[in-house]
Protein backbone atom coordinates (compact mmCIF):
# COMPACT_ATOMS: atom_id res chain seq x y z
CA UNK A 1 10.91 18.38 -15.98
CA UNK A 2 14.17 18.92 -13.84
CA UNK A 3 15.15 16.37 -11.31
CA UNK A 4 14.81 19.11 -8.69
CA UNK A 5 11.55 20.04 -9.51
CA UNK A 6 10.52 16.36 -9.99
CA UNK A 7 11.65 15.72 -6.33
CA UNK A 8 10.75 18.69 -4.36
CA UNK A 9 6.94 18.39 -6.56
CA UNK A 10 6.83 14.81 -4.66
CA UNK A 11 8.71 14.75 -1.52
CA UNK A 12 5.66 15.02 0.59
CA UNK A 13 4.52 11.57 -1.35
CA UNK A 14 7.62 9.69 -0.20
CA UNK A 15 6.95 11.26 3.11
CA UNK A 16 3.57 9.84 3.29
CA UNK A 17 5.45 6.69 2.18
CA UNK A 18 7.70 6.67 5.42
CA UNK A 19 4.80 7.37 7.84
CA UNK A 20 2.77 4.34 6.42
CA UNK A 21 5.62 2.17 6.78
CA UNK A 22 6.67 3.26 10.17
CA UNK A 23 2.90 2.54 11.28
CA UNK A 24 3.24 -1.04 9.81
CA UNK A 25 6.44 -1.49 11.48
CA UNK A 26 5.32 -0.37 14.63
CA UNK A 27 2.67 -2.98 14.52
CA UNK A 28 4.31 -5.78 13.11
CA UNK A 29 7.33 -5.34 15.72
CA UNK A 30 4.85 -4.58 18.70
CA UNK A 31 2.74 -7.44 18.08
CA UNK A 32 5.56 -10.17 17.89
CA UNK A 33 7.70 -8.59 20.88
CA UNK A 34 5.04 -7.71 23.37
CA UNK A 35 5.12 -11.35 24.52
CA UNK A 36 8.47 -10.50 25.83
CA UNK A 37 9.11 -7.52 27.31
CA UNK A 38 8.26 -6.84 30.81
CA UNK A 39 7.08 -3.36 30.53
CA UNK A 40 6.23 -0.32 28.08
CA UNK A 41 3.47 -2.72 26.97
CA UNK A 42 1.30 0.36 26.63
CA UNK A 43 3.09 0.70 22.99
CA UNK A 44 1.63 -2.32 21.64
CA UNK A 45 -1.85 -1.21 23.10
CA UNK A 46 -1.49 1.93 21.61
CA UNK A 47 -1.11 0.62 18.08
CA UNK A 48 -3.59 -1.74 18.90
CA UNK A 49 -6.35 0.85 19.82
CA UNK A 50 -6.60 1.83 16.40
CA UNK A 51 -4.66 -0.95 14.36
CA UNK A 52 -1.78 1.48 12.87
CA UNK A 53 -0.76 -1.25 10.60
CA UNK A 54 -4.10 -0.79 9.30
CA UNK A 55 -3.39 3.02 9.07
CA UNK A 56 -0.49 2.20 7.16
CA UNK A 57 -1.68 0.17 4.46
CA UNK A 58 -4.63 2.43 4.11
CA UNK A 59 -2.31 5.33 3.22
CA UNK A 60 -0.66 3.22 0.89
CA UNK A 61 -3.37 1.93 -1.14
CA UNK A 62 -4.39 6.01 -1.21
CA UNK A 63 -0.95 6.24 -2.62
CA UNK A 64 -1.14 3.73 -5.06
CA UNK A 65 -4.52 5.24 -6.56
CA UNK A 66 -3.10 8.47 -6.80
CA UNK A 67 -0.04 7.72 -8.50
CA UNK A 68 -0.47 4.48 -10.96
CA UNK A 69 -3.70 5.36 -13.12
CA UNK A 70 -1.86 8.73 -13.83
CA UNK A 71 1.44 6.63 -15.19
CA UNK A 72 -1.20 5.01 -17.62
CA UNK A 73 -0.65 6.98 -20.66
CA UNK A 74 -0.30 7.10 -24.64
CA UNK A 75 -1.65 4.51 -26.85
CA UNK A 76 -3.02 1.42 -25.88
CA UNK A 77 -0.38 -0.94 -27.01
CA UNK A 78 2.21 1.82 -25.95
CA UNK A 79 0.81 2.59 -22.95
CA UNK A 80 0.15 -1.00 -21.65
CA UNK A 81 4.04 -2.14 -22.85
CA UNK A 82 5.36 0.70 -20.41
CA UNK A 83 2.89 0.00 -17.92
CA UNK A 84 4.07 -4.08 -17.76
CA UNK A 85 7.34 -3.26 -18.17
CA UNK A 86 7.77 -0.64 -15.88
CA UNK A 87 5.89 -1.72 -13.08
CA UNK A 88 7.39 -5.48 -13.10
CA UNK A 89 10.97 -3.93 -12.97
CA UNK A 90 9.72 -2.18 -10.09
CA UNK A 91 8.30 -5.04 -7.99
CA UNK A 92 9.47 -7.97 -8.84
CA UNK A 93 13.29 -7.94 -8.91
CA UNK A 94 13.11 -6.67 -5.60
CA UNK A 95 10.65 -8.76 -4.18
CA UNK A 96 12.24 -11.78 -5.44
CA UNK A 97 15.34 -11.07 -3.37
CA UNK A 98 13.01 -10.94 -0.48
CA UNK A 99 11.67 -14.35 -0.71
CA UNK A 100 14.73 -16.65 -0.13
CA UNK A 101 15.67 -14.01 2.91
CA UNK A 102 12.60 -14.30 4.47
CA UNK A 103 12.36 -17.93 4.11
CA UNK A 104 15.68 -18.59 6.01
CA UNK A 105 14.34 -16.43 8.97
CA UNK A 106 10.53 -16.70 9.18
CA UNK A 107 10.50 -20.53 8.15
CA UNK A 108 14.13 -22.56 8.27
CA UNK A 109 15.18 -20.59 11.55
CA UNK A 110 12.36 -21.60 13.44
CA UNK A 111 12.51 -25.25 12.20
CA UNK A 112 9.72 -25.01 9.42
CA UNK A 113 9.65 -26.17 5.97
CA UNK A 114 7.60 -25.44 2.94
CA UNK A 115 7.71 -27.28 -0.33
CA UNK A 116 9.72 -26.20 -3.33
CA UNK A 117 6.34 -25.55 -5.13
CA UNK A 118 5.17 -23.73 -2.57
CA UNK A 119 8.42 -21.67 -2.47
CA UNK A 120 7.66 -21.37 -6.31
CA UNK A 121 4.21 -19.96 -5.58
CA UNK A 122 5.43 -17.36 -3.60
CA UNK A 123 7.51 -15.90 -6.97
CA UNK A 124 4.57 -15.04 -8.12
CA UNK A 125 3.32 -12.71 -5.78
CA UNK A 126 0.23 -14.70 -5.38
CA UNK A 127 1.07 -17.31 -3.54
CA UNK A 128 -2.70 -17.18 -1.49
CA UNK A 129 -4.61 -17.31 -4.32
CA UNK A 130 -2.46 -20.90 -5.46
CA UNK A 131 -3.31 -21.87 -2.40
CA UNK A 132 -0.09 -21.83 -0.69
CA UNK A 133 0.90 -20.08 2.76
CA UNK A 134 2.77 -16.78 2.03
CA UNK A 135 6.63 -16.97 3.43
CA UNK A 136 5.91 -13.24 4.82
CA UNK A 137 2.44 -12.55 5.87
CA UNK A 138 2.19 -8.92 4.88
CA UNK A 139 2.64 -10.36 1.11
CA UNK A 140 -1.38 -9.90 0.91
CA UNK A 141 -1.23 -6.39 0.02
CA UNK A 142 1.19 -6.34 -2.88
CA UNK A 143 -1.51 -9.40 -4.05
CA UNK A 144 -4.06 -6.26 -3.65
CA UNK A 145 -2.37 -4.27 -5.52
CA UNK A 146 -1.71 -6.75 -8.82
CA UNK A 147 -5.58 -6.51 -8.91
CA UNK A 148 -5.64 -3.09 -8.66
CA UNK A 149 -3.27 -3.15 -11.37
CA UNK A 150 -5.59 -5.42 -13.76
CA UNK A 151 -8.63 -2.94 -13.14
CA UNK A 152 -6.48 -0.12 -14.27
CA UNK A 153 -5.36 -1.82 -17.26
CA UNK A 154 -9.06 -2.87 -18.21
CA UNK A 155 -9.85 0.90 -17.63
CA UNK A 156 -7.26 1.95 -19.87
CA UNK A 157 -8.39 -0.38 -22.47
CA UNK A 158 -11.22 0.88 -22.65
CA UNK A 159 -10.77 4.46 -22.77
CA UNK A 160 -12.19 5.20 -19.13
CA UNK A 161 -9.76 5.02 -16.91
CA UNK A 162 -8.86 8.83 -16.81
CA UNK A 163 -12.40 10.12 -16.59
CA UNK A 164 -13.59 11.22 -13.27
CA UNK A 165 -17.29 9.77 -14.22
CA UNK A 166 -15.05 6.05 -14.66
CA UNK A 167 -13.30 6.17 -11.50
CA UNK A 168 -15.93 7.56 -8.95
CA UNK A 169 -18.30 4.82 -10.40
CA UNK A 170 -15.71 1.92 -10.30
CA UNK A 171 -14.80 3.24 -6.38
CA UNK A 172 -18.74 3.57 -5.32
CA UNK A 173 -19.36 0.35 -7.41
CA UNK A 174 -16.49 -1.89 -5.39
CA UNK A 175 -17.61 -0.21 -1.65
CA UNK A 176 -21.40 -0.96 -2.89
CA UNK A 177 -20.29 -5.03 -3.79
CA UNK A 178 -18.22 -5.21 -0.65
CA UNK A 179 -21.40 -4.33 1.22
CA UNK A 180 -23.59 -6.88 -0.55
CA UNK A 181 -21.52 -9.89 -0.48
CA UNK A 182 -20.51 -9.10 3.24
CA UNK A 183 -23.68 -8.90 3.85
CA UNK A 184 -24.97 -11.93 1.86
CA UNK A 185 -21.64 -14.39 3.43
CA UNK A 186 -20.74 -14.71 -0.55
CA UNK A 187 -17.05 -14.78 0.87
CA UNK A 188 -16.60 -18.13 3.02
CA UNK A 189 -16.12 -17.54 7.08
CA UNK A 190 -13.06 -18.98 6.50
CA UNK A 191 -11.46 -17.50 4.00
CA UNK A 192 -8.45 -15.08 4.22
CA UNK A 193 -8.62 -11.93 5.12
CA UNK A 194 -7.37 -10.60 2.59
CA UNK A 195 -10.16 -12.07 0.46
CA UNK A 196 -12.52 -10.74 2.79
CA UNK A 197 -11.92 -6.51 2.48
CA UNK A 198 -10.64 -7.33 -1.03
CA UNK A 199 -12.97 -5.38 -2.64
CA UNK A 200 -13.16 -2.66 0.08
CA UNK A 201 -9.42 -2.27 -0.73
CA UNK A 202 -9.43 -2.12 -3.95
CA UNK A 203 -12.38 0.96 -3.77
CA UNK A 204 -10.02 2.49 -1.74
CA UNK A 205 -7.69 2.71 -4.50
CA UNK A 206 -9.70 4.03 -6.79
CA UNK A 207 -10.42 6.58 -4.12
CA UNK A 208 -6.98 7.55 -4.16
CA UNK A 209 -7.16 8.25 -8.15
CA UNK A 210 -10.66 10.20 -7.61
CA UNK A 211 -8.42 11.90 -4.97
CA UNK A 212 -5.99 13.09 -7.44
CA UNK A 213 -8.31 14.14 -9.62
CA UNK A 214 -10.12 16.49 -7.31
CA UNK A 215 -6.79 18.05 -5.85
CA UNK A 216 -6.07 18.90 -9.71
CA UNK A 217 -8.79 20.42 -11.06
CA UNK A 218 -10.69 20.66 -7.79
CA UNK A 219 -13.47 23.17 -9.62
CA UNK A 220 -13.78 20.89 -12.66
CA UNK A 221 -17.43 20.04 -13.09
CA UNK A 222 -18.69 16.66 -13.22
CA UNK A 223 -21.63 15.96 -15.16
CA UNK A 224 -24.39 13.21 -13.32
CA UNK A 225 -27.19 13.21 -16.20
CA UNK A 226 -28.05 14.98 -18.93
CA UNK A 227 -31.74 15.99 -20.34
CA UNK A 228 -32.63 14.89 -23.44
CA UNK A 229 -31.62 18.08 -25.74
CA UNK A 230 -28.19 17.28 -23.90
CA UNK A 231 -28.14 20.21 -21.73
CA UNK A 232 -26.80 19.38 -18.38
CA UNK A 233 -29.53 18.69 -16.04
CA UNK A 234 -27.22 17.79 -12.88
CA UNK A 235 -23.62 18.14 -12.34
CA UNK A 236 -21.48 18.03 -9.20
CA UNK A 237 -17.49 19.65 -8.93
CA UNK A 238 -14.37 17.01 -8.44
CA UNK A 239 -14.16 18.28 -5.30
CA UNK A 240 -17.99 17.67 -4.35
CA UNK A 241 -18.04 14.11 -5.84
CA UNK A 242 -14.80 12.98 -3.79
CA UNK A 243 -16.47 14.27 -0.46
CA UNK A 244 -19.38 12.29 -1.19
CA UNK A 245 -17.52 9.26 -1.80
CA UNK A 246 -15.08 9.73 0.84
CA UNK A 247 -18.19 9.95 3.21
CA UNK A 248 -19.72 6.55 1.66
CA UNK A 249 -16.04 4.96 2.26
CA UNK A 250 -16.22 5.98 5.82
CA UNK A 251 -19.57 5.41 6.57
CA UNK A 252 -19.09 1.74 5.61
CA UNK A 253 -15.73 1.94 8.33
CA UNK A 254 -18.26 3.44 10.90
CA UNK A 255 -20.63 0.71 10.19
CA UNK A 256 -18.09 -2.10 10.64
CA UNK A 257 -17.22 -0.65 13.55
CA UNK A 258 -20.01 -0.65 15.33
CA UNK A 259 -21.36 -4.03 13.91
CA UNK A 260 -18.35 -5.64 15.18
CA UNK A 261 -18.43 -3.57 18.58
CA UNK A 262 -21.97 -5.15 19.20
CA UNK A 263 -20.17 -8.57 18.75
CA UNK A 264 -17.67 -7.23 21.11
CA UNK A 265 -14.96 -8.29 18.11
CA UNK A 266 -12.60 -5.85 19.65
CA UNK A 267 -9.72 -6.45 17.59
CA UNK A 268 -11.84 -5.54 13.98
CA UNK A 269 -13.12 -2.68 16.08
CA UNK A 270 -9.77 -0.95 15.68
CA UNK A 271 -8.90 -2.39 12.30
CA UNK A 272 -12.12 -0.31 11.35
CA UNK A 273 -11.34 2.82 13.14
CA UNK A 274 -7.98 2.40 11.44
CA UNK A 275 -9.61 2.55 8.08
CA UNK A 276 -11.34 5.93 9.06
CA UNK A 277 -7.84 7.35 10.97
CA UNK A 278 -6.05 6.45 7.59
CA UNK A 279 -8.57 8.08 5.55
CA UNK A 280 -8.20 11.19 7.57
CA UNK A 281 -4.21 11.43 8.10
CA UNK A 282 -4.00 10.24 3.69
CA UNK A 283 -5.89 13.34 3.13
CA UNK A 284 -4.11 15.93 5.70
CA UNK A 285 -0.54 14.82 4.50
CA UNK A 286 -1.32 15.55 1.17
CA UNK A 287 -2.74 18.86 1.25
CA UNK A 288 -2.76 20.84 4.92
CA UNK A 289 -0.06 18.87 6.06
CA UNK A 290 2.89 17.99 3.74
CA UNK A 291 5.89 16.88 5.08
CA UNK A 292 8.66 17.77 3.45
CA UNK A 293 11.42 16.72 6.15
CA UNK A 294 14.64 15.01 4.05
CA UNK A 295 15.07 11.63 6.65
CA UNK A 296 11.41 11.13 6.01
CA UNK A 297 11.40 11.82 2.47
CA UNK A 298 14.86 9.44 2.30
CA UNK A 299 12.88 6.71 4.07
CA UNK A 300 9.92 7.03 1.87
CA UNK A 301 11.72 6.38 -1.52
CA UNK A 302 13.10 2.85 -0.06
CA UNK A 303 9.96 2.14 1.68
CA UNK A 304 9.32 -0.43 -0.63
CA UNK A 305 12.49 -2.28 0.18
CA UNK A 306 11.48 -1.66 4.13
CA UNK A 307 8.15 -2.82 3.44
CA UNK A 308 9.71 -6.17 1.90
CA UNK A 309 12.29 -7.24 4.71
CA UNK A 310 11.54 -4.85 7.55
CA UNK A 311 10.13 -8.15 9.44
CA UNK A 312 13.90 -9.89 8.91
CA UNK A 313 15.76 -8.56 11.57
CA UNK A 314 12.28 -8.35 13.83
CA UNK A 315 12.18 -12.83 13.10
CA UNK A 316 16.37 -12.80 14.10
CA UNK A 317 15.69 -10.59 17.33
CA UNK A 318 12.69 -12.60 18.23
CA UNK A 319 14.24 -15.48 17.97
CA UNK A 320 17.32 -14.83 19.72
CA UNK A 321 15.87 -13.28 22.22
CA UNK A 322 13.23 -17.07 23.15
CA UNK A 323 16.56 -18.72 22.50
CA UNK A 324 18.44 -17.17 24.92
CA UNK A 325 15.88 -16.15 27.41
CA UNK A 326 16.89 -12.31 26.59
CA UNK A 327 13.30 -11.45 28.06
CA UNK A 328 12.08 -8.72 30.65
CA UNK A 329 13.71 -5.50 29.31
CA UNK A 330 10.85 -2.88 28.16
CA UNK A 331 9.43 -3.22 25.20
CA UNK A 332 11.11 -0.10 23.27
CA UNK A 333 13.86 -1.38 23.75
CA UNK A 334 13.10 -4.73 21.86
CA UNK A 335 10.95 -2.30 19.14
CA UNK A 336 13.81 -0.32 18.41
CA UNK A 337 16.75 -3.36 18.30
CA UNK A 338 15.56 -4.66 14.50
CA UNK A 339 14.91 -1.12 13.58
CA UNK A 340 18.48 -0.11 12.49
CA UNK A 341 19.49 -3.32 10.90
CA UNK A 342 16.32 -2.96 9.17
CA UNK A 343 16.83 -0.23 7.25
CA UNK A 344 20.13 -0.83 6.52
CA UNK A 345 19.55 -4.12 4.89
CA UNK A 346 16.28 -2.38 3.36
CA UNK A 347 18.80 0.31 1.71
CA UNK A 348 21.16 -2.26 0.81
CA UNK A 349 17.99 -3.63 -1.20
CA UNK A 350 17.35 -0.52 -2.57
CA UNK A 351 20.23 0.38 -3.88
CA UNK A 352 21.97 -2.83 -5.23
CA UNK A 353 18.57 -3.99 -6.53
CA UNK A 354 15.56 -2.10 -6.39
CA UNK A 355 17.11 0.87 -7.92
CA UNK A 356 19.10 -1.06 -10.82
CA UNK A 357 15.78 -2.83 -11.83
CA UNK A 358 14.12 0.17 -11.96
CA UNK A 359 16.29 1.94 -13.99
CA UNK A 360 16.61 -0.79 -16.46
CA UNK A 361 12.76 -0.80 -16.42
CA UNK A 362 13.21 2.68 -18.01
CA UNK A 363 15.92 2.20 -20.32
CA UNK A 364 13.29 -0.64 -21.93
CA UNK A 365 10.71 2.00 -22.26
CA UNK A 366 12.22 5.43 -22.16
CA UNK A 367 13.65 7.63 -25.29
CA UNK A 368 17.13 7.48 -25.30
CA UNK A 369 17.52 11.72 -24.58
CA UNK A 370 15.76 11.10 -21.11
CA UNK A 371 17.60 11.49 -18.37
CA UNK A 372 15.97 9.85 -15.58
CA UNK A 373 18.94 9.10 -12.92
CA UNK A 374 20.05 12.00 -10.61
CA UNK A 375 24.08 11.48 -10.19
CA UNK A 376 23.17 9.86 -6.63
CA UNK A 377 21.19 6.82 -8.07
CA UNK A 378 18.01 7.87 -7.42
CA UNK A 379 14.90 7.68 -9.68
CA UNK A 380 13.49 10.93 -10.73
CA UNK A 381 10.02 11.53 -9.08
CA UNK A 382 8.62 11.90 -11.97
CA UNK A 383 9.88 8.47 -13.36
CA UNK A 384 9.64 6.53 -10.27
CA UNK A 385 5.46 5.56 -10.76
């Protein structure tokens, strides 16, 4: 495949990429600031009324599902080498550059201090489930999606991770165990949150690969049982089975929200709505509604980095702004001060790490004829997942 057929075939993807991240910045920035400004509060109750760093992450998790089963592939030992490989060159390197950066704004800045083992902890991506504080709170999804990762891998190894049958069960199977152990309090009150819509997450995902599937070979027939003399006695199309599980996905959204809106839990009210509105924009960006526009698509393919340190400059503003009283001024104004310096340092990232790693990722793993760097630095598309 040619580069520029690799990139035009996924622009819309790194598009998708730019509007989740915006929506998490837009959050994340209105949240912290709000407290200062002394008018255009309306744009933190905006994102509020439907939680669009909610949104956000939902369209990333879509993301996710749709891309990483599909760069599963080969033999098992093969297939699982690239997969490791790959996919740790791709995280990691970058992430690791994030911690110490983070730590000097969103913990030594503000006269805090966390242990060298829990500092250590955070490495690993993980550092919730060791029991340590993250240095950045929105760590918890890239913790999501190591599990997501594992289930893959277990699919893989066991031959089921490309069949539409597999997926649809694994997705309806994880939404069906978040209901019963919400339900039964199986997850402690006080446990993270993260911990909490783990599983919900996660079925998400999967939705995202079922997703693929049906936008492929939307016609592509399903089989639910067979009779006896093996004749097919019920089948459903892709496209059929990912309606019906995108309707049980929502429904359980719908019933969150209204089970928290009879506790008047306000706040979870939106995060569930924002479940349903990312659901709904995910699906309309990647078919009716592609975006193909180049700043967006440019944005998208070092979202990762943005997603990493896009809170930086937001901790530096914030802080100089309580320490020298800088308070008052609308709250756009304070929204849109870390937002340059963001992506610069987030492109900085990119390219003097992110990219490197990734590339080195796929000289470990690809055949030496493969070209899979444009003459800009960037990652072929079709390499990137």
């Amino acid at each position: 495949m040619t580069h520029a057929r690799a990139k035009g075939h996924f622009d819309h993807i790194d598009a998708m990429r730019s509007i989740a991240v915006l929506l998490v910045i837009w959050t994340h920035y209105a949240e912290l600031l709000a407290p200062l400004a002394g008018s255009q509060n309306g744009l933190d109750t905006l994102q509020r009324s439907v939680n669009f760093g909610r949104v956000g992450v939902v369209i990333f998790f879509g993301i996710s599902g749709m891309l990483i089963p599909n760069s599963l592939r080969g033999s098992i030992a093969d297939g699982t080498r690239k997969f490791l490989i790959r996919r740790f060159m791709r995280l990691y390197p970058a992430f690791w550059l994030s911690v110490p950066i983070g730590y000097l704004v969103y913990w030594t800045l503000f006269q805090q201090k966390m242990s060298s083992i829990g500092v250590a902890a955070n490495l690993t991506m993980i550092p919730t489930a060791l029991g340590f504080d993250a240095i950045m709170g929105h760590y918890w999804t890239l913790e999501t999606e190591l599990y997501f990762y594992i289930l893959c891998l277990l699919l893989f190894w066991g031959g089921l991770l490309h069949q539409m049958r597999s997926l649809v069960t694994v997705s309806a199977g994880l939404s069906v165990l978040f209901i019963l152990t919400t339900a039964l309090h199986v997850i402690p009150n006080d446990a993270p949150g993260q911990y909490k819509g783990m599983l919900y997450h996660l079925s998400i995902m999967f939705w995202g690969a079922v997703f693929r599937k049906a936008y492929d070979t939307p016609r592509a027939a399903l089989v639910v049982w067979r009779r006896r003399d093996a004749v097919v006695g019920m089948s459903v199309t892709y496209r059929g089975a990912l309606v019906m599980l995108t309707a049980l996905i929502a429904l359980i959204a719908v019933a969150m929200a209204l089970y928290d809106l009879h506790r008047h839990d306000y706040t979870h009210v939106s995060s569930s709505i924002g479940y349903l509105v990312g659901i709904a924009l995910f699906i309309s960006f990647a078919t009716v509604l592609k975006v193909h526009y180049q700043p967006f698509v440019w944005l998208g393919e070092i979202s990762y980095s943005v997603y990493l340190l896009h809170g930086v400059p937001l901790y530096l503003i914030f802080w100089l702004c309580k320490h020298y009283q800088w308070t008052s001024a609308p709250l756009g104004v304070y929204m849109v001060a870390p937002l340059m310096p963001a992506v610069i340092l987030s492109w900085v990232s990119f390219r003097f790490c992110e990219a490197p790693s990734i590339r080195i990722g796929h000289a470990l793993t690809s055949a030496p004829d493969v070209d899979v760097v444009d003459r800009t630095g960037a990652i072929q598309k079709n390499k990137l997942y």
